[in-house]
PDB file of N, CA and C in Angstrom:
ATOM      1  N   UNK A   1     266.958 109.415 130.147  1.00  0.00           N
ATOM      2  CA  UNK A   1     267.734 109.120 128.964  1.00  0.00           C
ATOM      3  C   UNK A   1     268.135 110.410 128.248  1.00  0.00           C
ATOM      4  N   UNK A   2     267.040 111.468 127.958  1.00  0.00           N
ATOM      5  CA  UNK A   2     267.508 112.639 127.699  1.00  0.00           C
ATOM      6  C   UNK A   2     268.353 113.372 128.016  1.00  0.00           C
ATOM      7  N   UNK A   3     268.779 113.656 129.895  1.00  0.00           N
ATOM      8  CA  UNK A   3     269.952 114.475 130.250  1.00  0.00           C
ATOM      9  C   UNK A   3     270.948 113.087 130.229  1.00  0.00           C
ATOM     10  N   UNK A   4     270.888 112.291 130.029  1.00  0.00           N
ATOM     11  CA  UNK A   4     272.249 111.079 129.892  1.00  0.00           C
ATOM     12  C   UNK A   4     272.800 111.391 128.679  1.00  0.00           C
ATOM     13  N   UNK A   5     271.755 111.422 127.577  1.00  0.00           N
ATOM     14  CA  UNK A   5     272.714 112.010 126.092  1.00  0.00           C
ATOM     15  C   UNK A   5     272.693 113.292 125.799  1.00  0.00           C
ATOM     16  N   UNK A   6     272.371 114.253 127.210  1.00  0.00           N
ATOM     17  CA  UNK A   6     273.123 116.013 126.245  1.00  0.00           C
ATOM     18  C   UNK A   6     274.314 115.405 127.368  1.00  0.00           C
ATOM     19  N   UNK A   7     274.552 114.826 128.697  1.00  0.00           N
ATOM     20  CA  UNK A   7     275.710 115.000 128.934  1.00  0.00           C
ATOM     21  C   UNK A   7     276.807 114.019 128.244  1.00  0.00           C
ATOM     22  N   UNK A   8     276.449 112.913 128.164  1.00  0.00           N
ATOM     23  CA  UNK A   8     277.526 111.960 126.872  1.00  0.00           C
ATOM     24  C   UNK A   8     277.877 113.001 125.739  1.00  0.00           C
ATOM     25  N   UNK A   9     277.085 113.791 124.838  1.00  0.00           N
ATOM     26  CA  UNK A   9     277.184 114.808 123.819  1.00  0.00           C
ATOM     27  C   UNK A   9     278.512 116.267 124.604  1.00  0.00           C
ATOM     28  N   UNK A  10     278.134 116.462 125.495  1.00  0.00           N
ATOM     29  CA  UNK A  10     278.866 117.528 126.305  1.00  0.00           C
ATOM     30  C   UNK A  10     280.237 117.318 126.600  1.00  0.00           C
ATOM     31  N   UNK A  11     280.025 115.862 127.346  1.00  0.00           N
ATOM     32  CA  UNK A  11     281.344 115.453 127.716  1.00  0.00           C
ATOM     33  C   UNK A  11     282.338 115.197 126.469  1.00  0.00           C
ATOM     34  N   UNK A  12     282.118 115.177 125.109  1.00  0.00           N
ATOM     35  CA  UNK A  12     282.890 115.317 124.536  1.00  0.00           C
ATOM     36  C   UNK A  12     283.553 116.281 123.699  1.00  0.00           C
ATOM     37  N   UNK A  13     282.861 117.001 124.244  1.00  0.00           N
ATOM     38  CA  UNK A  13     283.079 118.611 123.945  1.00  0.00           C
ATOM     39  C   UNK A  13     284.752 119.651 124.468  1.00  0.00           C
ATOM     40  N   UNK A  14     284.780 118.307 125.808  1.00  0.00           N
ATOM     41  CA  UNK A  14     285.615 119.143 126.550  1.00  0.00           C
ATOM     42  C   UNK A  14     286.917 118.280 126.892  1.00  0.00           C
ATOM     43  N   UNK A  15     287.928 118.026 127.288  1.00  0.00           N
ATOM     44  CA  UNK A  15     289.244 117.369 127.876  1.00  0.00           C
ATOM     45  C   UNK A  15     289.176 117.542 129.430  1.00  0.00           C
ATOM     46  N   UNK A  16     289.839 116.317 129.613  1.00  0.00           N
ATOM     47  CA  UNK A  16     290.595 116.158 130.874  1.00  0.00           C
ATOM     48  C   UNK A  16     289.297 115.281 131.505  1.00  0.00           C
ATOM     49  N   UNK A  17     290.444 115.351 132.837  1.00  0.00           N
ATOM     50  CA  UNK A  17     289.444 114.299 133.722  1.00  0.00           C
ATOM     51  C   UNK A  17     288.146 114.855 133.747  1.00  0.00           C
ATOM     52  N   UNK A  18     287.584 116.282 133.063  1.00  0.00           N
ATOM     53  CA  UNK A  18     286.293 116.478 133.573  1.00  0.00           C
ATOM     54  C   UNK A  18     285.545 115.756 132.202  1.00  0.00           C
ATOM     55  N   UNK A  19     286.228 115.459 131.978  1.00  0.00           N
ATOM     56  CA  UNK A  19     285.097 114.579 130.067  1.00  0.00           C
ATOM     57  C   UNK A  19     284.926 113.446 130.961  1.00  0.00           C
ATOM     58  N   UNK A  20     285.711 112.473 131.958  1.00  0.00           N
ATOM     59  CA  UNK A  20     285.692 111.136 132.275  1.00  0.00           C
ATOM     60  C   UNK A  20     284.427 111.367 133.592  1.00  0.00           C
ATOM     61  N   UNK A  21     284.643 112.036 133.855  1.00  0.00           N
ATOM     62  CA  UNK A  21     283.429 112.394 135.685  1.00  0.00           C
ATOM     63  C   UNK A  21     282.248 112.445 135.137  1.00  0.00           C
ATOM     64  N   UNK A  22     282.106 113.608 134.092  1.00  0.00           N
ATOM     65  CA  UNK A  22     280.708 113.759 133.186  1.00  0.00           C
ATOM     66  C   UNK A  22     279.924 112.514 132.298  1.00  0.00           C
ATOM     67  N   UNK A  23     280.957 111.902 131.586  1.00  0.00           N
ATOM     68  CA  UNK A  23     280.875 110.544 131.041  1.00  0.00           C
ATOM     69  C   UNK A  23     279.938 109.538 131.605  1.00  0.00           C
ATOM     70  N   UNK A  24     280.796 109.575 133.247  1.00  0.00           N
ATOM     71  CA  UNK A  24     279.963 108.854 134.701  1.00  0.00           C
ATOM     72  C   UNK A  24     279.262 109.051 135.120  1.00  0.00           C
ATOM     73  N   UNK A  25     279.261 109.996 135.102  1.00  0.00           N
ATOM     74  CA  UNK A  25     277.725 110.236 135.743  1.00  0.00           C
ATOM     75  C   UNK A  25     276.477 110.406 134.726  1.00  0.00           C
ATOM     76  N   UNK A  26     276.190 110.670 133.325  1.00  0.00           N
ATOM     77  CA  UNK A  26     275.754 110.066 132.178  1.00  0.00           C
ATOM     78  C   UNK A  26     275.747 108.743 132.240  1.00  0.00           C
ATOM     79  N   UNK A  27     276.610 107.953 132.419  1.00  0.00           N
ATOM     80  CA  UNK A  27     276.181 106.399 132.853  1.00  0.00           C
ATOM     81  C   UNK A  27     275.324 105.624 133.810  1.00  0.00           C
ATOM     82  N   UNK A  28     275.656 106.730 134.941  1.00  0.00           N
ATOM     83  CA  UNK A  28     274.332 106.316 136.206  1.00  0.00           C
ATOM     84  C   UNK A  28     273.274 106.828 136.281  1.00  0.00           C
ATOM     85  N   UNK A  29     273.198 107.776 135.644  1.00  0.00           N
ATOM     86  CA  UNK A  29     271.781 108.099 135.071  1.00  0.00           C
ATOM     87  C   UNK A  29     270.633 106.501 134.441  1.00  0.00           C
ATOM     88  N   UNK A  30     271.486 106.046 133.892  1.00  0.00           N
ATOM     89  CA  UNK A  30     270.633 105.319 132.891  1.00  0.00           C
ATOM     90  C   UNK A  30     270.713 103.743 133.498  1.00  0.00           C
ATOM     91  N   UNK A  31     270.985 103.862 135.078  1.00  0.00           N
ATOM     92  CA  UNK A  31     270.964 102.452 136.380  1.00  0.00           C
ATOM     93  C   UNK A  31     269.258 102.516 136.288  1.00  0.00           C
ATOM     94  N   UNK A  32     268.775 103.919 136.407  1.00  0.00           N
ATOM     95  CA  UNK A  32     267.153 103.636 136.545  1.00  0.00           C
ATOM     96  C   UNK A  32     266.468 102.549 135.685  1.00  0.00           C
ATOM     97  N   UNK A  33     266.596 103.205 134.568  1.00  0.00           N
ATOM     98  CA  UNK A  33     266.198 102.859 133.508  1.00  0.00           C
ATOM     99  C   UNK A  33     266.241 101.216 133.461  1.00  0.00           C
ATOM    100  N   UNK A  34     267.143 101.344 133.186  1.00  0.00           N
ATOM    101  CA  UNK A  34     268.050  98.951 133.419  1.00  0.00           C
ATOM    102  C   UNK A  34     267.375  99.083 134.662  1.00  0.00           C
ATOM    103  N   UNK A  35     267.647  99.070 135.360  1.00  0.00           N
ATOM    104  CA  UNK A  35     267.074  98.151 136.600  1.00  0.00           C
ATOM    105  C   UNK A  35     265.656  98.017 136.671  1.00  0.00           C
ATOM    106  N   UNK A  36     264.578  99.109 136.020  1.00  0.00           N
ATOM    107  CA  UNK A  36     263.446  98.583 135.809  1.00  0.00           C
ATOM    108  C   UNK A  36     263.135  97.838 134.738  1.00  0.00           C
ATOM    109  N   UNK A  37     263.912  97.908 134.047  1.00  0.00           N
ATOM    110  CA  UNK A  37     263.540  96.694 132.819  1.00  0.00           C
ATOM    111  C   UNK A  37     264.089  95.258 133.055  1.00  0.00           C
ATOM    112  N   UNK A  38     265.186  95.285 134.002  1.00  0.00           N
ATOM    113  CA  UNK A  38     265.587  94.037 134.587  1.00  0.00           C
ATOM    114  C   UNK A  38     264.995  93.293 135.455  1.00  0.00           C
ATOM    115  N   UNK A  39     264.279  94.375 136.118  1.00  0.00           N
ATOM    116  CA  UNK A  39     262.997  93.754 137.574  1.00  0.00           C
ATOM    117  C   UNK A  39     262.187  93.179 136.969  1.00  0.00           C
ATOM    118  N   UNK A  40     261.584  93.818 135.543  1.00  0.00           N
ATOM    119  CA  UNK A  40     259.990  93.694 134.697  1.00  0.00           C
ATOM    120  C   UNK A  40     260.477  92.274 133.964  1.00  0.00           C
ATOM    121  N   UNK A  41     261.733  92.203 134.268  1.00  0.00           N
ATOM    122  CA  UNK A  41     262.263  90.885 133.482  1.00  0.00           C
ATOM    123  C   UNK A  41     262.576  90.738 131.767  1.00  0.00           C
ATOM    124  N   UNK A  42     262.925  91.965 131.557  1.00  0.00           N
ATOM    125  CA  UNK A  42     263.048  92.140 129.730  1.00  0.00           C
ATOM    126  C   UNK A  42     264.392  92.434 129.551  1.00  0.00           C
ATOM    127  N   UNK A  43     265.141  92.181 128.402  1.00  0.00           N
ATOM    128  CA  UNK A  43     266.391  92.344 128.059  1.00  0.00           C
ATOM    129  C   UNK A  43     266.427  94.097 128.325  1.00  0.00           C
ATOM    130  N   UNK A  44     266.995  94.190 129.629  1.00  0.00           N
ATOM    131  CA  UNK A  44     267.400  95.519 129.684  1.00  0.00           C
ATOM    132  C   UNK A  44     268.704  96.375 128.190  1.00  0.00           C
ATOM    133  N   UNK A  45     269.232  95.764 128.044  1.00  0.00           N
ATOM    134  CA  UNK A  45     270.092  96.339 126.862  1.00  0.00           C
ATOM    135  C   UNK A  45     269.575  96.832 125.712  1.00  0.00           C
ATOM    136  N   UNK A  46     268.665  95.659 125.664  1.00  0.00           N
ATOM    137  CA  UNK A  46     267.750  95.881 124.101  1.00  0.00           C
ATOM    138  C   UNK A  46     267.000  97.470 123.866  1.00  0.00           C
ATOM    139  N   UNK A  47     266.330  97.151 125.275  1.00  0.00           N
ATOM    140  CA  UNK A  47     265.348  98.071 125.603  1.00  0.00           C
ATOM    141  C   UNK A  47     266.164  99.629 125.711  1.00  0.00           C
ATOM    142  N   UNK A  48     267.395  99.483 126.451  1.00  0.00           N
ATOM    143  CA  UNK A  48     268.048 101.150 126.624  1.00  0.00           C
ATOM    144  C   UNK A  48     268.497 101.252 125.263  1.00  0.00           C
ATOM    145  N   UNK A  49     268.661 100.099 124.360  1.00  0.00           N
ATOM    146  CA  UNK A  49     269.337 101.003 122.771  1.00  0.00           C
ATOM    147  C   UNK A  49     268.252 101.194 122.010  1.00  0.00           C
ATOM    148  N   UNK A  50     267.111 100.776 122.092  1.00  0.00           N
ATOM    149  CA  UNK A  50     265.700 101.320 121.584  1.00  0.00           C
ATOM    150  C   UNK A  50     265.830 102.257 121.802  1.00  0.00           C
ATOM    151  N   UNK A  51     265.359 102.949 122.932  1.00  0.00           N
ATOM    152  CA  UNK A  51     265.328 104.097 123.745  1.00  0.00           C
ATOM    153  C   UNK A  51     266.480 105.194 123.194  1.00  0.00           C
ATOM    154  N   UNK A  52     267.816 104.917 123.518  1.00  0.00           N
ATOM    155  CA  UNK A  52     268.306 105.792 122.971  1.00  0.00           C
ATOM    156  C   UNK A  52     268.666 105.820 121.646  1.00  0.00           C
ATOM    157  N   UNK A  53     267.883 105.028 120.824  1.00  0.00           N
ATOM    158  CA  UNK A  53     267.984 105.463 119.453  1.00  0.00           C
ATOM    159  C   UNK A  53     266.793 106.620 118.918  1.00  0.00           C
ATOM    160  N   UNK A  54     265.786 106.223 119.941  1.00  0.00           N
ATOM    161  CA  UNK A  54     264.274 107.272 119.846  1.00  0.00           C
ATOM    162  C   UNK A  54     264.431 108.762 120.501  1.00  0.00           C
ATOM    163  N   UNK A  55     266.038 108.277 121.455  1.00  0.00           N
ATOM    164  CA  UNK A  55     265.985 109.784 121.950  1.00  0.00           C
ATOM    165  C   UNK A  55     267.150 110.435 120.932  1.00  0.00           C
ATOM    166  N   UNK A  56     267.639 109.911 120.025  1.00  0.00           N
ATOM    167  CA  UNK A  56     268.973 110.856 119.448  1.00  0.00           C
ATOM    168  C   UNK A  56     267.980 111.023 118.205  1.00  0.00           C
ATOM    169  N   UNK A  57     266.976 110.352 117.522  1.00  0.00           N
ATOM    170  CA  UNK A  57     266.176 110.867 116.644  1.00  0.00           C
ATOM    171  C   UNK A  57     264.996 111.556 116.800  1.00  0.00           C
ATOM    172  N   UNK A  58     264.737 111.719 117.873  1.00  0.00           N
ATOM    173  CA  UNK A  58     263.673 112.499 118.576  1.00  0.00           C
ATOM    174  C   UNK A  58     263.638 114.098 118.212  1.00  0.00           C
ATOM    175  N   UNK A  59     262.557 114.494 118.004  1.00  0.00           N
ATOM    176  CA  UNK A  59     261.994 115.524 117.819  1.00  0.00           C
ATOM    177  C   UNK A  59     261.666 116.762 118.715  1.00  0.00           C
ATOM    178  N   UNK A  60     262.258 116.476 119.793  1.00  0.00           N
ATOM    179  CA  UNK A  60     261.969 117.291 121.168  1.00  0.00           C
ATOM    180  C   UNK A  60     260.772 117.525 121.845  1.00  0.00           C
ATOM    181  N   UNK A  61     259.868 117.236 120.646  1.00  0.00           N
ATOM    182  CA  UNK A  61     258.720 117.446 121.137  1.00  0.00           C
ATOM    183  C   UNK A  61     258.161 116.246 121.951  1.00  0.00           C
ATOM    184  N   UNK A  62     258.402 115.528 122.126  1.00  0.00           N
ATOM    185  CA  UNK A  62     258.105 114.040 122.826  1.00  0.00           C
ATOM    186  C   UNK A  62     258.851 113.464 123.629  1.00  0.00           C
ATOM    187  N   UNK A  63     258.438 112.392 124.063  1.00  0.00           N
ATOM    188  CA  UNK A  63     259.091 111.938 125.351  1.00  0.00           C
ATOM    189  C   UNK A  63     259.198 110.498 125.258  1.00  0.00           C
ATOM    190  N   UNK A  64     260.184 109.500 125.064  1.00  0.00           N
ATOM    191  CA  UNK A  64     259.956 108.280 125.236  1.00  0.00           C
ATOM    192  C   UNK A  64     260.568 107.773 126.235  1.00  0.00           C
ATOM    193  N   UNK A  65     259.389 106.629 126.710  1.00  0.00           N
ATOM    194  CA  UNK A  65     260.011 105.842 127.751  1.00  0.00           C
ATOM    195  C   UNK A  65     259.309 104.779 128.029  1.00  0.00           C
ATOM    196  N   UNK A  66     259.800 103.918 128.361  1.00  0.00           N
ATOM    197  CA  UNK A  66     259.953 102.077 128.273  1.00  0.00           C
ATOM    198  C   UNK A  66     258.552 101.904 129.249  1.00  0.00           C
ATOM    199  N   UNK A  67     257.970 100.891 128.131  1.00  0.00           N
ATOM    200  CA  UNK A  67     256.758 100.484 128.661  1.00  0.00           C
ATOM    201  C   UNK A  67     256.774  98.501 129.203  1.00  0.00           C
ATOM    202  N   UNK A  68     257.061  98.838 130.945  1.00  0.00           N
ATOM    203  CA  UNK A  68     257.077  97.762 130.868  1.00  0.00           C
ATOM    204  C   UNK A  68     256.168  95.707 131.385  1.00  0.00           C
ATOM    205  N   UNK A  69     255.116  96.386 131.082  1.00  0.00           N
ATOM    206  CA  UNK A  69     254.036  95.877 130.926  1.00  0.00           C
ATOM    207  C   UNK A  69     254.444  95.238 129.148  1.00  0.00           C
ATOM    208  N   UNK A  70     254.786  95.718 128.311  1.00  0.00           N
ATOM    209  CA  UNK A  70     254.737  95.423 126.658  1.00  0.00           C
ATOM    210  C   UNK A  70     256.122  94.756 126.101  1.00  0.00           C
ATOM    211  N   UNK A  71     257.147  95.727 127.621  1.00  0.00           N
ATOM    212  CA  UNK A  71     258.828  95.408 126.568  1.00  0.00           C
ATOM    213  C   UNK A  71     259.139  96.449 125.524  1.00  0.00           C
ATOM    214  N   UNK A  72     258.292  97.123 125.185  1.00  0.00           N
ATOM    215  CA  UNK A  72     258.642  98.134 124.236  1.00  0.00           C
ATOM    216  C   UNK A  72     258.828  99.734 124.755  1.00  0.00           C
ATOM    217  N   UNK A  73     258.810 100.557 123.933  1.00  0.00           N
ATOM    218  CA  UNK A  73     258.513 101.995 124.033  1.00  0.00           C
ATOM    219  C   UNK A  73     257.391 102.870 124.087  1.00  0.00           C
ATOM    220  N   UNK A  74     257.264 103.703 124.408  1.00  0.00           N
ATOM    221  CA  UNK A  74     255.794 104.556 124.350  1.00  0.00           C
ATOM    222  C   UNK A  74     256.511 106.283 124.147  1.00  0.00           C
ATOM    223  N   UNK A  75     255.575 106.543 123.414  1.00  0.00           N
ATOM    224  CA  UNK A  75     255.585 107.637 123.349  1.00  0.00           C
ATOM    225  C   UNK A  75     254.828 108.699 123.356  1.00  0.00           C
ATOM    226  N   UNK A  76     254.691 109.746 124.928  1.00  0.00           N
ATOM    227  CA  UNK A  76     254.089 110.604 125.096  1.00  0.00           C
ATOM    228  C   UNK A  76     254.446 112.322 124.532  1.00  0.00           C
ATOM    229  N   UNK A  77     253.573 112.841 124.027  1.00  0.00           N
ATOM    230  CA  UNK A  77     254.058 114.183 123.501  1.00  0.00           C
ATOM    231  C   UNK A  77     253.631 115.211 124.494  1.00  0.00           C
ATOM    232  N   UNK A  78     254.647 116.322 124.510  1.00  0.00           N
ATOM    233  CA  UNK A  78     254.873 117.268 125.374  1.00  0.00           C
ATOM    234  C   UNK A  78     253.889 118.322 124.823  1.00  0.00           C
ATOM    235  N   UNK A  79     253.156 118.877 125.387  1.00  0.00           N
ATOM    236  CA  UNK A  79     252.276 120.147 125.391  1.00  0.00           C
ATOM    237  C   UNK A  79     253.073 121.636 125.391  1.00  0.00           C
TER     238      UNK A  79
END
């Protein structure tokens, strides 16, 4: 989720077809993500706008990511 939003952030930095390629591939990044929350059987949507609301307010120092045993988030901090 992290390199999905510096490149969404990047890609708009710049023009032309290279904003639309970067865009895309920022989007398939985040197939992982959904598809394990879709397997675990939880509203995958819910769960990636949690997520990336914890990663655009995030502190750098931490790491979140979808716990899916709970449906929710977890958050581990970086050393």
């Amino acid at each position: 989720m992290e390199l999905s939003k510096y490149l969404r952030d990047y890609s708009r930095t710049i023009a032309g077809k290279e904003q639309l390629l970067i865009a895309a591939y920022a989007r398939a990044l985040e197939v992982i993500p959904r598809q394990l929350c879709e397997n675990a059987g939880f509203d995958a949507t819910n769960i990636l706008n949690k997520l990336r609301q914890k990663h655009s307010a995030g502190d750098g120092e931490s790491l979140q990511i979808c716990d899916v045993d709970q449906g929710s988030s977890v958050i581990f901090f970086c050393l």
